[in-house]
PDB file of N, CA and C in Angstrom:
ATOM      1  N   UNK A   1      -3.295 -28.648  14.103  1.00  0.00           N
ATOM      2  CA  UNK A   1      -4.133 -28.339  15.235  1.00  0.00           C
ATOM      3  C   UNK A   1      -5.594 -28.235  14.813  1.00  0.00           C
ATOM      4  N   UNK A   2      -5.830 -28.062  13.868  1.00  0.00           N
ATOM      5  CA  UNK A   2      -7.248 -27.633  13.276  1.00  0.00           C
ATOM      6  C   UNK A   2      -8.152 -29.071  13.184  1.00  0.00           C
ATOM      7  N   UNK A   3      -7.196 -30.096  13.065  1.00  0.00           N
ATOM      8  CA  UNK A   3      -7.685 -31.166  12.398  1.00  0.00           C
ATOM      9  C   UNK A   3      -7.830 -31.787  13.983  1.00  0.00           C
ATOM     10  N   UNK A   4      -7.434 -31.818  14.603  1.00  0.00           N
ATOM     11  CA  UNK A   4      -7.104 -32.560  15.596  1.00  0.00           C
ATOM     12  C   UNK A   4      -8.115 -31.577  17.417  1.00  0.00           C
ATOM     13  N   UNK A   5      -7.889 -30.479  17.146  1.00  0.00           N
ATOM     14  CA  UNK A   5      -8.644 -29.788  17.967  1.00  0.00           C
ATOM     15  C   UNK A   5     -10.720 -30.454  17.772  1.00  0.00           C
ATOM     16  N   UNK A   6     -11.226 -30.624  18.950  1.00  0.00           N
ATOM     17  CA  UNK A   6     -12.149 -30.454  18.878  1.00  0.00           C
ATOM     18  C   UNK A   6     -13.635 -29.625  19.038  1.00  0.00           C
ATOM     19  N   UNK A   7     -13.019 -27.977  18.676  1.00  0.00           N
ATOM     20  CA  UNK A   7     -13.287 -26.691  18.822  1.00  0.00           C
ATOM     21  C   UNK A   7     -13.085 -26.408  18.073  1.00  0.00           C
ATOM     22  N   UNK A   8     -14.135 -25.477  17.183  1.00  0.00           N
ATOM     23  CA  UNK A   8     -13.571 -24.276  16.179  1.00  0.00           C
ATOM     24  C   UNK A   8     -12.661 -23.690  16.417  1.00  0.00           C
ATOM     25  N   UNK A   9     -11.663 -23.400  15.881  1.00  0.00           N
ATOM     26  CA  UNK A   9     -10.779 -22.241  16.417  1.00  0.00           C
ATOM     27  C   UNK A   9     -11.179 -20.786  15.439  1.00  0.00           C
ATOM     28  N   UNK A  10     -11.547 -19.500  16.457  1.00  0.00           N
ATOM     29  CA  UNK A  10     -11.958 -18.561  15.241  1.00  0.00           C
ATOM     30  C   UNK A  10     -10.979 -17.618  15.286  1.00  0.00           C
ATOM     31  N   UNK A  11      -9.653 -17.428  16.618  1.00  0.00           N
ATOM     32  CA  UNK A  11      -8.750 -16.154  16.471  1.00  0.00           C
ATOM     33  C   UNK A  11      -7.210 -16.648  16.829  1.00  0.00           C
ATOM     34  N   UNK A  12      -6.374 -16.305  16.255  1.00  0.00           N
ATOM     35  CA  UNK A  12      -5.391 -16.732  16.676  1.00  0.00           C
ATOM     36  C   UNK A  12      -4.743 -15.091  16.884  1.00  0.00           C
ATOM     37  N   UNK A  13      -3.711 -14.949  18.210  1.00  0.00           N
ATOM     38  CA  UNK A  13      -3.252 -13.589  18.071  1.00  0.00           C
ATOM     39  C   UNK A  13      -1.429 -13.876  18.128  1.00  0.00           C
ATOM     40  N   UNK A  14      -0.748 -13.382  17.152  1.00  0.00           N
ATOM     41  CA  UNK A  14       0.848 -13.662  17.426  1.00  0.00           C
ATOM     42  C   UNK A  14       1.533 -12.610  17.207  1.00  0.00           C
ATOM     43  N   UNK A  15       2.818 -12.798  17.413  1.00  0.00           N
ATOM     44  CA  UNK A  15       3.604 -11.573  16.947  1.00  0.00           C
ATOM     45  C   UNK A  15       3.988 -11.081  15.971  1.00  0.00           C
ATOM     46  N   UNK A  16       4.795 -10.301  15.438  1.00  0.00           N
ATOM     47  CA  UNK A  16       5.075  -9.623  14.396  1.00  0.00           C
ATOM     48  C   UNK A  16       6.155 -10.360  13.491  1.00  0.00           C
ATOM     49  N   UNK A  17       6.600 -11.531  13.885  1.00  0.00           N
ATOM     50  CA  UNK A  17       8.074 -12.238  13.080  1.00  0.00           C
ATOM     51  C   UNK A  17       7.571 -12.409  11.733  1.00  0.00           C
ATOM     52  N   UNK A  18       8.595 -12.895  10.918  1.00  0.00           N
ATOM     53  CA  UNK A  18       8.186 -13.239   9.518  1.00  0.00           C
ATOM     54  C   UNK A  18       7.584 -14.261   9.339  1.00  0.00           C
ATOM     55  N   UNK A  19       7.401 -15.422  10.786  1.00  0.00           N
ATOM     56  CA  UNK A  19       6.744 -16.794  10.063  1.00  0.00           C
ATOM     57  C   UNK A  19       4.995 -16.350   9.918  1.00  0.00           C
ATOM     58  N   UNK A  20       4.630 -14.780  10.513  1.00  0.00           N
ATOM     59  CA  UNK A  20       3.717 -14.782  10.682  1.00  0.00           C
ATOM     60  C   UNK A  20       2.784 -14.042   9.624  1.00  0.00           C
ATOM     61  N   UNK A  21       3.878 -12.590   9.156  1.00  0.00           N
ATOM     62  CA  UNK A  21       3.592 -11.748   8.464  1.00  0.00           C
ATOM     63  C   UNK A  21       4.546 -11.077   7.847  1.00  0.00           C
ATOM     64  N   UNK A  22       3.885 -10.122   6.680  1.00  0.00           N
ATOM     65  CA  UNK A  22       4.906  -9.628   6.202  1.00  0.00           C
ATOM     66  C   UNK A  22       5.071  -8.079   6.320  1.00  0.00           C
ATOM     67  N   UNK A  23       4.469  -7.946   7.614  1.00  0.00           N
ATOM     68  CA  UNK A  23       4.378  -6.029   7.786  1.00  0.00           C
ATOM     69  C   UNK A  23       5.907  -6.220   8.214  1.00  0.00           C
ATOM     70  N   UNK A  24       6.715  -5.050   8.289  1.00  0.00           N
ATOM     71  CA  UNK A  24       7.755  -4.336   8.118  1.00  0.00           C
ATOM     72  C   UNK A  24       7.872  -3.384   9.177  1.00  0.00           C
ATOM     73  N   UNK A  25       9.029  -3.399  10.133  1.00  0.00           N
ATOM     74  CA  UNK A  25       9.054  -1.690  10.773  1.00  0.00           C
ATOM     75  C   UNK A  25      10.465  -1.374  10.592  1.00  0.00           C
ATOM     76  N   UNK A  26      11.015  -0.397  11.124  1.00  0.00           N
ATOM     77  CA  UNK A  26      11.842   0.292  11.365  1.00  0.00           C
ATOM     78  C   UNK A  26      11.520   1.769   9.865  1.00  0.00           C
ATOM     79  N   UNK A  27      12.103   1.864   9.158  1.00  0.00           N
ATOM     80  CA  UNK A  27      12.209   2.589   8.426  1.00  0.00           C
ATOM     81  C   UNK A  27      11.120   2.594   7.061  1.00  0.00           C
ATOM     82  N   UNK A  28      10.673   0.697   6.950  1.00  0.00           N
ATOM     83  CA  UNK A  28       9.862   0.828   5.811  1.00  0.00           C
ATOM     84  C   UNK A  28       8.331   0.247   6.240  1.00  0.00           C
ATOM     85  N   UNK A  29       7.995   0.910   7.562  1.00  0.00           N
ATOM     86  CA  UNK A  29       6.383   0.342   8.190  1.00  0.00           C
ATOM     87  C   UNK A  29       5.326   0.463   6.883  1.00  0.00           C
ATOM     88  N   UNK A  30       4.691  -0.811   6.916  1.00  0.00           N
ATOM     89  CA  UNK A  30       3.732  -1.182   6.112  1.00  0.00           C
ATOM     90  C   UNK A  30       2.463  -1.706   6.697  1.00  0.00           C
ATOM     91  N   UNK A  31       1.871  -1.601   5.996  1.00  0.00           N
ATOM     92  CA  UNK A  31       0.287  -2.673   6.809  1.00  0.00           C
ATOM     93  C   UNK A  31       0.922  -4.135   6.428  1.00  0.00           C
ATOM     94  N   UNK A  32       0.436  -5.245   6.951  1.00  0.00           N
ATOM     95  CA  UNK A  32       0.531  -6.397   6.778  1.00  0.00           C
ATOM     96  C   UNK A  32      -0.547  -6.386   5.082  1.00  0.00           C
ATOM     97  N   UNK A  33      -0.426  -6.836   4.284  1.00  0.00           N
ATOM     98  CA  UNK A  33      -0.662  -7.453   2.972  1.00  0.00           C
ATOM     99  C   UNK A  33      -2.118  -8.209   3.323  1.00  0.00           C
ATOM    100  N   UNK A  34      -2.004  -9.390   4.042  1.00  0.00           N
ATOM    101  CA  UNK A  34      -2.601 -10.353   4.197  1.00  0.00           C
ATOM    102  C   UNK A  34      -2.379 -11.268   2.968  1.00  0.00           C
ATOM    103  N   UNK A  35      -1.725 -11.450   3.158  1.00  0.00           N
ATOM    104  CA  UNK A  35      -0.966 -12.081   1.230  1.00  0.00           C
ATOM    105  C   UNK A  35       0.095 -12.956   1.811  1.00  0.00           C
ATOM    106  N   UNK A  36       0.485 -12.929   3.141  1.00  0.00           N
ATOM    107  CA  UNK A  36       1.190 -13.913   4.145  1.00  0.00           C
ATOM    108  C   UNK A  36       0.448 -15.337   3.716  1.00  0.00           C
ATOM    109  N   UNK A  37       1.869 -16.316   3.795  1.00  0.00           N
ATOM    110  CA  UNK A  37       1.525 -17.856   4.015  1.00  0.00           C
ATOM    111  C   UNK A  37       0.913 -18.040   4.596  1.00  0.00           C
ATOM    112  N   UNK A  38       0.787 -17.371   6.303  1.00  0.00           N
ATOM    113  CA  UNK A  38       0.145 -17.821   7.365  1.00  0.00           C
ATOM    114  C   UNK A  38      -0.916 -17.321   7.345  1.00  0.00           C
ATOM    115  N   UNK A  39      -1.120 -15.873   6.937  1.00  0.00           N
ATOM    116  CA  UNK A  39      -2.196 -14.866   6.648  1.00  0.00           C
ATOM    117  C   UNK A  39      -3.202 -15.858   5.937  1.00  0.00           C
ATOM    118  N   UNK A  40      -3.068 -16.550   4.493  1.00  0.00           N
ATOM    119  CA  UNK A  40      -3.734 -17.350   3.593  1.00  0.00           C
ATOM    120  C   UNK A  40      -4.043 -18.746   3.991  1.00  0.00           C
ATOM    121  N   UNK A  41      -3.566 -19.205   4.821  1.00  0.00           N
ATOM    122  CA  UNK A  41      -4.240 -20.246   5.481  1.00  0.00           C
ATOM    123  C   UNK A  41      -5.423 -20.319   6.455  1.00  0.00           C
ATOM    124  N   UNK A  42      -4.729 -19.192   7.583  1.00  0.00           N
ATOM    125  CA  UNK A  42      -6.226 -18.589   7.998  1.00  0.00           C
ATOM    126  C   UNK A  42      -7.073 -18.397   7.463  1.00  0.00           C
ATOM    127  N   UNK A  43      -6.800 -17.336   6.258  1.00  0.00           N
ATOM    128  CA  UNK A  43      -8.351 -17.219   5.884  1.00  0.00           C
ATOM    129  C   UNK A  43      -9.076 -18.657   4.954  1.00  0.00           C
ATOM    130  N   UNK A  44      -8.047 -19.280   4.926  1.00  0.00           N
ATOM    131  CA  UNK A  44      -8.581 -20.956   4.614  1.00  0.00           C
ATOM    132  C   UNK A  44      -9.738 -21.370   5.482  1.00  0.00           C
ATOM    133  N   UNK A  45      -9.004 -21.475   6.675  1.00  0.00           N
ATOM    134  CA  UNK A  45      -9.607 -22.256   7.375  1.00  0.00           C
ATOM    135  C   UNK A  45     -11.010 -21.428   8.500  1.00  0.00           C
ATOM    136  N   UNK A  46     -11.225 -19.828   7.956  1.00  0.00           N
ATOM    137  CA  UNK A  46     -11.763 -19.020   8.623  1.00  0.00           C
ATOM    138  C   UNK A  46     -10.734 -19.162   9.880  1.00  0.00           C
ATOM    139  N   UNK A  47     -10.644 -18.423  10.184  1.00  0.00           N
ATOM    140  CA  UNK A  47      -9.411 -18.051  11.414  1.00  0.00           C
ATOM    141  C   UNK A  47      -9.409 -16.383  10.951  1.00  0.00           C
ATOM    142  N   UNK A  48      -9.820 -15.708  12.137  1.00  0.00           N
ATOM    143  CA  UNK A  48      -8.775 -14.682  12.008  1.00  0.00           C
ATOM    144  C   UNK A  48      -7.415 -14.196  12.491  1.00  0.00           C
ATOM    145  N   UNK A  49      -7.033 -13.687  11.906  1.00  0.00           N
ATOM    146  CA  UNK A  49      -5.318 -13.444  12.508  1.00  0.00           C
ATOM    147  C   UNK A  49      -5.058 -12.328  13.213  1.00  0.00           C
ATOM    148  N   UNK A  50      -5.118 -12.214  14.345  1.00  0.00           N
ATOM    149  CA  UNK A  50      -4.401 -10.632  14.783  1.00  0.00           C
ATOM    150  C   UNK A  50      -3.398 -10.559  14.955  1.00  0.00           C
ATOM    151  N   UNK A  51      -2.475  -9.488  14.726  1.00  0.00           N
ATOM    152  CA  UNK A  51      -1.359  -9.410  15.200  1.00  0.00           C
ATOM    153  C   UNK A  51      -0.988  -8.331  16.371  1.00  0.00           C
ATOM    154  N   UNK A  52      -0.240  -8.888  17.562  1.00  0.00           N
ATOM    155  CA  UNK A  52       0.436  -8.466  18.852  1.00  0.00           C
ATOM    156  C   UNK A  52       0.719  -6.815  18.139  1.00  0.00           C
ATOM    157  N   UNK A  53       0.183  -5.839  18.592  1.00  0.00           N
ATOM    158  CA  UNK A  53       0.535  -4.333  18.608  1.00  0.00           C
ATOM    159  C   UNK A  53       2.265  -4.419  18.697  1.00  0.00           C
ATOM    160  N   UNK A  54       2.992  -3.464  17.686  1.00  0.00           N
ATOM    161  CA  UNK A  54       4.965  -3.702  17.611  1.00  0.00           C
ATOM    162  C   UNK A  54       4.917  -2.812  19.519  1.00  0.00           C
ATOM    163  N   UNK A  55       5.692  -3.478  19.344  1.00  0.00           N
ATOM    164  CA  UNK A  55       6.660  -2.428  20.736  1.00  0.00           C
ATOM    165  C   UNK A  55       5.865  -2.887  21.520  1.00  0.00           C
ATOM    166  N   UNK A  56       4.938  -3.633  22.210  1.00  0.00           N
ATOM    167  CA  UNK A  56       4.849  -3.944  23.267  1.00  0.00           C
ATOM    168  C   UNK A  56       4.380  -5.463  23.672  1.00  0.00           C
ATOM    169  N   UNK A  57       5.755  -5.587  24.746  1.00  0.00           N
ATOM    170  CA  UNK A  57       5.868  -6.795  25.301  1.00  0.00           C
ATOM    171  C   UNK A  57       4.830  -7.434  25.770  1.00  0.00           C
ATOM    172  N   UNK A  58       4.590  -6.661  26.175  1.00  0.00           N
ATOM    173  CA  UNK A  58       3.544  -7.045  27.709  1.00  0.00           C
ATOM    174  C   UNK A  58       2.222  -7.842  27.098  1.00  0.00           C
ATOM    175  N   UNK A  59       1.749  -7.396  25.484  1.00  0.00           N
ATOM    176  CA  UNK A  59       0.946  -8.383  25.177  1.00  0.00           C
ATOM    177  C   UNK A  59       1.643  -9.745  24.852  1.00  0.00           C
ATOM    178  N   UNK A  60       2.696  -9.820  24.397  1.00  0.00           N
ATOM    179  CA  UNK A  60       3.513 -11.171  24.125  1.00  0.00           C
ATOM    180  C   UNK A  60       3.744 -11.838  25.208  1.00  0.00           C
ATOM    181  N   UNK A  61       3.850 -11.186  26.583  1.00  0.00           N
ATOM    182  CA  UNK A  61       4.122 -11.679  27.288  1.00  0.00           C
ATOM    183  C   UNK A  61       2.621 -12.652  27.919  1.00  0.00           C
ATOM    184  N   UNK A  62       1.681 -11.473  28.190  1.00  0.00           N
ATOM    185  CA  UNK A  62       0.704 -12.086  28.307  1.00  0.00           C
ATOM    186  C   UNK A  62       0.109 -13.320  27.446  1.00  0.00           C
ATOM    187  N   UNK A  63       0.112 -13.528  26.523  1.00  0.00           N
ATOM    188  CA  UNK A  63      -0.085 -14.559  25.742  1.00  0.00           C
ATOM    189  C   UNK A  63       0.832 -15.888  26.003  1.00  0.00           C
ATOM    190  N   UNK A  64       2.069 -15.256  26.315  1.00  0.00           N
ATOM    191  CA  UNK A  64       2.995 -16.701  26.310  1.00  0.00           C
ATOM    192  C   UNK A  64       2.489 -17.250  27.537  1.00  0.00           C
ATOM    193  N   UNK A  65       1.892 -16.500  28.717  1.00  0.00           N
ATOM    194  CA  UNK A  65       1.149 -16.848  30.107  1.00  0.00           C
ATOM    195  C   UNK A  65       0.488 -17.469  29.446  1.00  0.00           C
ATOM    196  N   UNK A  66      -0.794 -17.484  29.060  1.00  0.00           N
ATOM    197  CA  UNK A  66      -2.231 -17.730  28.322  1.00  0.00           C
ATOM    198  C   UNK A  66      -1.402 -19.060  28.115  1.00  0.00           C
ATOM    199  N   UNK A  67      -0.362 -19.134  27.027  1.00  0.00           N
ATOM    200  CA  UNK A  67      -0.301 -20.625  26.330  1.00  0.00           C
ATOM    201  C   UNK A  67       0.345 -21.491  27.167  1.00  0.00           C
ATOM    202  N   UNK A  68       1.096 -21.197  28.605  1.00  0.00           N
ATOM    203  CA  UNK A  68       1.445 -22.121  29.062  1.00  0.00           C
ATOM    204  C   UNK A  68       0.691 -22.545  30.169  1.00  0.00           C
ATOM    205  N   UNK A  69      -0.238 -21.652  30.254  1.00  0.00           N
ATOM    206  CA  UNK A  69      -1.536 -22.787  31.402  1.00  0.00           C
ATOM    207  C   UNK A  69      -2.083 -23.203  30.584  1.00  0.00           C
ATOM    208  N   UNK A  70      -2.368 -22.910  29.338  1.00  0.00           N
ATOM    209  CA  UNK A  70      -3.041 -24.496  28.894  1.00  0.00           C
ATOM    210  C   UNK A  70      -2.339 -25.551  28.498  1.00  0.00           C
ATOM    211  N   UNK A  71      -0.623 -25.187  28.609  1.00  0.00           N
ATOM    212  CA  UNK A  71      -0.318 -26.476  28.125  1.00  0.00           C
ATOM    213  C   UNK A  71       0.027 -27.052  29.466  1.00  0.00           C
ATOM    214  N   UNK A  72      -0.005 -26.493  30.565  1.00  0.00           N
ATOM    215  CA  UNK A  72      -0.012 -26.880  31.905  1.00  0.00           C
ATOM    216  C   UNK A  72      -1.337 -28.246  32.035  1.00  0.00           C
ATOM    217  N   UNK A  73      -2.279 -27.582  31.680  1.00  0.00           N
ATOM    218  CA  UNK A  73      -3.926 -28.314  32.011  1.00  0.00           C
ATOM    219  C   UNK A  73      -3.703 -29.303  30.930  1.00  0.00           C
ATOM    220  N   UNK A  74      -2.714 -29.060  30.054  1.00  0.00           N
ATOM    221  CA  UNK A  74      -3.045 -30.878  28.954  1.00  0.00           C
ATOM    222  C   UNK A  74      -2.558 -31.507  29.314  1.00  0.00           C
ATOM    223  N   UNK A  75      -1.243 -31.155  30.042  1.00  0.00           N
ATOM    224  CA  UNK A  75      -0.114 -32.469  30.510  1.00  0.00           C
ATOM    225  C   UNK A  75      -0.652 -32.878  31.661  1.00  0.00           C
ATOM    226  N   UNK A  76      -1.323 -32.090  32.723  1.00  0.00           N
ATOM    227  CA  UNK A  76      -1.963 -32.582  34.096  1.00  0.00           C
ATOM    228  C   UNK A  76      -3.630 -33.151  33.784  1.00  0.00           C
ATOM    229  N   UNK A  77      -3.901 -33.377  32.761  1.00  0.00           N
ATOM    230  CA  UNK A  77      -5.422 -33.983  32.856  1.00  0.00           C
ATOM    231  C   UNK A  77      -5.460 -35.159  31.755  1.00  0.00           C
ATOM    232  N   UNK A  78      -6.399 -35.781  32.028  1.00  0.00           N
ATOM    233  CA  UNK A  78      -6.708 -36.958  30.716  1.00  0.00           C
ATOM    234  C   UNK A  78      -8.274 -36.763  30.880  1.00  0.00           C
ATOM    235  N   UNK A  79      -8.657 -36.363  28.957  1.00  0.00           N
ATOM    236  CA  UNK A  79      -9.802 -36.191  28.684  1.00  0.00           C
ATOM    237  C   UNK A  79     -10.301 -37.138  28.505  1.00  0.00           C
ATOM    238  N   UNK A  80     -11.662 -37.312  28.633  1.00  0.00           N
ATOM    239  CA  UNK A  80     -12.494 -38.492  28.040  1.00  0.00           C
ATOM    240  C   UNK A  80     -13.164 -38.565  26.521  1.00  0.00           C
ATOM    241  N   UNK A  81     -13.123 -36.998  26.488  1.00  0.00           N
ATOM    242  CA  UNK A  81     -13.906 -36.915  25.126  1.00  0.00           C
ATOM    243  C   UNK A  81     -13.235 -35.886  24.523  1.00  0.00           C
ATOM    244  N   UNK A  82     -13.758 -34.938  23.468  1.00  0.00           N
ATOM    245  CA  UNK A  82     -13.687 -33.456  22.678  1.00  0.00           C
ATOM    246  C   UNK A  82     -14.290 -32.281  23.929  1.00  0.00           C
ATOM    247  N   UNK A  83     -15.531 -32.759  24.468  1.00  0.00           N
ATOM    248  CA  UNK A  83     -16.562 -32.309  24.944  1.00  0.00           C
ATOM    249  C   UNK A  83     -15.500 -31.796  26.195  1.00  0.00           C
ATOM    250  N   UNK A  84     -14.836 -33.210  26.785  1.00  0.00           N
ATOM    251  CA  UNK A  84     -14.361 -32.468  28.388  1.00  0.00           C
ATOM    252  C   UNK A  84     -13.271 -31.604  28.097  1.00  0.00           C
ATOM    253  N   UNK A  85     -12.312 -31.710  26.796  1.00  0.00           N
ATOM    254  CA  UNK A  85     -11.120 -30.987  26.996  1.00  0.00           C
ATOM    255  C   UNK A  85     -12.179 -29.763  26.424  1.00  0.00           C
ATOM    256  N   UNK A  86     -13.127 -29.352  25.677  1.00  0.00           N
ATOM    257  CA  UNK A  86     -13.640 -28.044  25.677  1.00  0.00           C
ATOM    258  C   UNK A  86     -14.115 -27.374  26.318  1.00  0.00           C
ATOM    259  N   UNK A  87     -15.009 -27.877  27.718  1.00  0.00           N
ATOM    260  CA  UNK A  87     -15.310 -27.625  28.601  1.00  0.00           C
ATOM    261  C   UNK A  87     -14.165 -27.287  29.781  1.00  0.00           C
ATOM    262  N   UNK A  88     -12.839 -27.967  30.259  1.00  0.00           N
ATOM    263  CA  UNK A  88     -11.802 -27.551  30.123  1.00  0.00           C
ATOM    264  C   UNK A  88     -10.954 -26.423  29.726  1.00  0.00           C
ATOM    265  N   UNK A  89     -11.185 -26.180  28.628  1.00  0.00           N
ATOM    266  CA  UNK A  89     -10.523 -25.207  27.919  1.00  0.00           C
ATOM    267  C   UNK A  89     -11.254 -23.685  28.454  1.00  0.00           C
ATOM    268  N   UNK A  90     -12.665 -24.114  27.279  1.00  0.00           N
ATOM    269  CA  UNK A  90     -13.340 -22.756  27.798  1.00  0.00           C
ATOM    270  C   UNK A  90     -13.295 -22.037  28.989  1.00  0.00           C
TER     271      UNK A  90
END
């Protein structure tokens, strides 16, 4: 996506699974490391990473909203340039 987006991307926000991070709850809660695969690519590519607060849906949920109107607006439009799908986007 990085390569192919024609926008900086500067935040990405996801949930708590392991593809994302390596904080821990139930019994052995930890801070996230930032020592994550995914964690270390971000900071590759400048990205920051937030992660979805544990226990509540309602931001996951909100986000999965967020990602499916825009994937609503890619399948219903044809861009001409970088410029219109950012203008678009934004």
């Amino acid at each position: 996506l990085q390569r192919a987006a024609p926008m900086k991307i500067t935040r990405v926000l996801t949930d708590n699974g392991k593809a994302f991070t390596d904080r821990l709850f139930g019994l052995r809660k930890r801070a996230a490391t930032g020592q994550h695969e995914f964690d270390l690519l971000c900071t590759d590519l400048g990205i920051e990473h937030r992660l979805a607060p544990p226990m509540r849906p309602q931001t996951n949920g909100m986000v999965e909203r967020f990602n499916g109107r825009i994937e609503d607006v890619l399948q219903s439009h044809r861009f001409h340039s970088g410029e219109d799908l950012e203008q678009t986007i934004l």
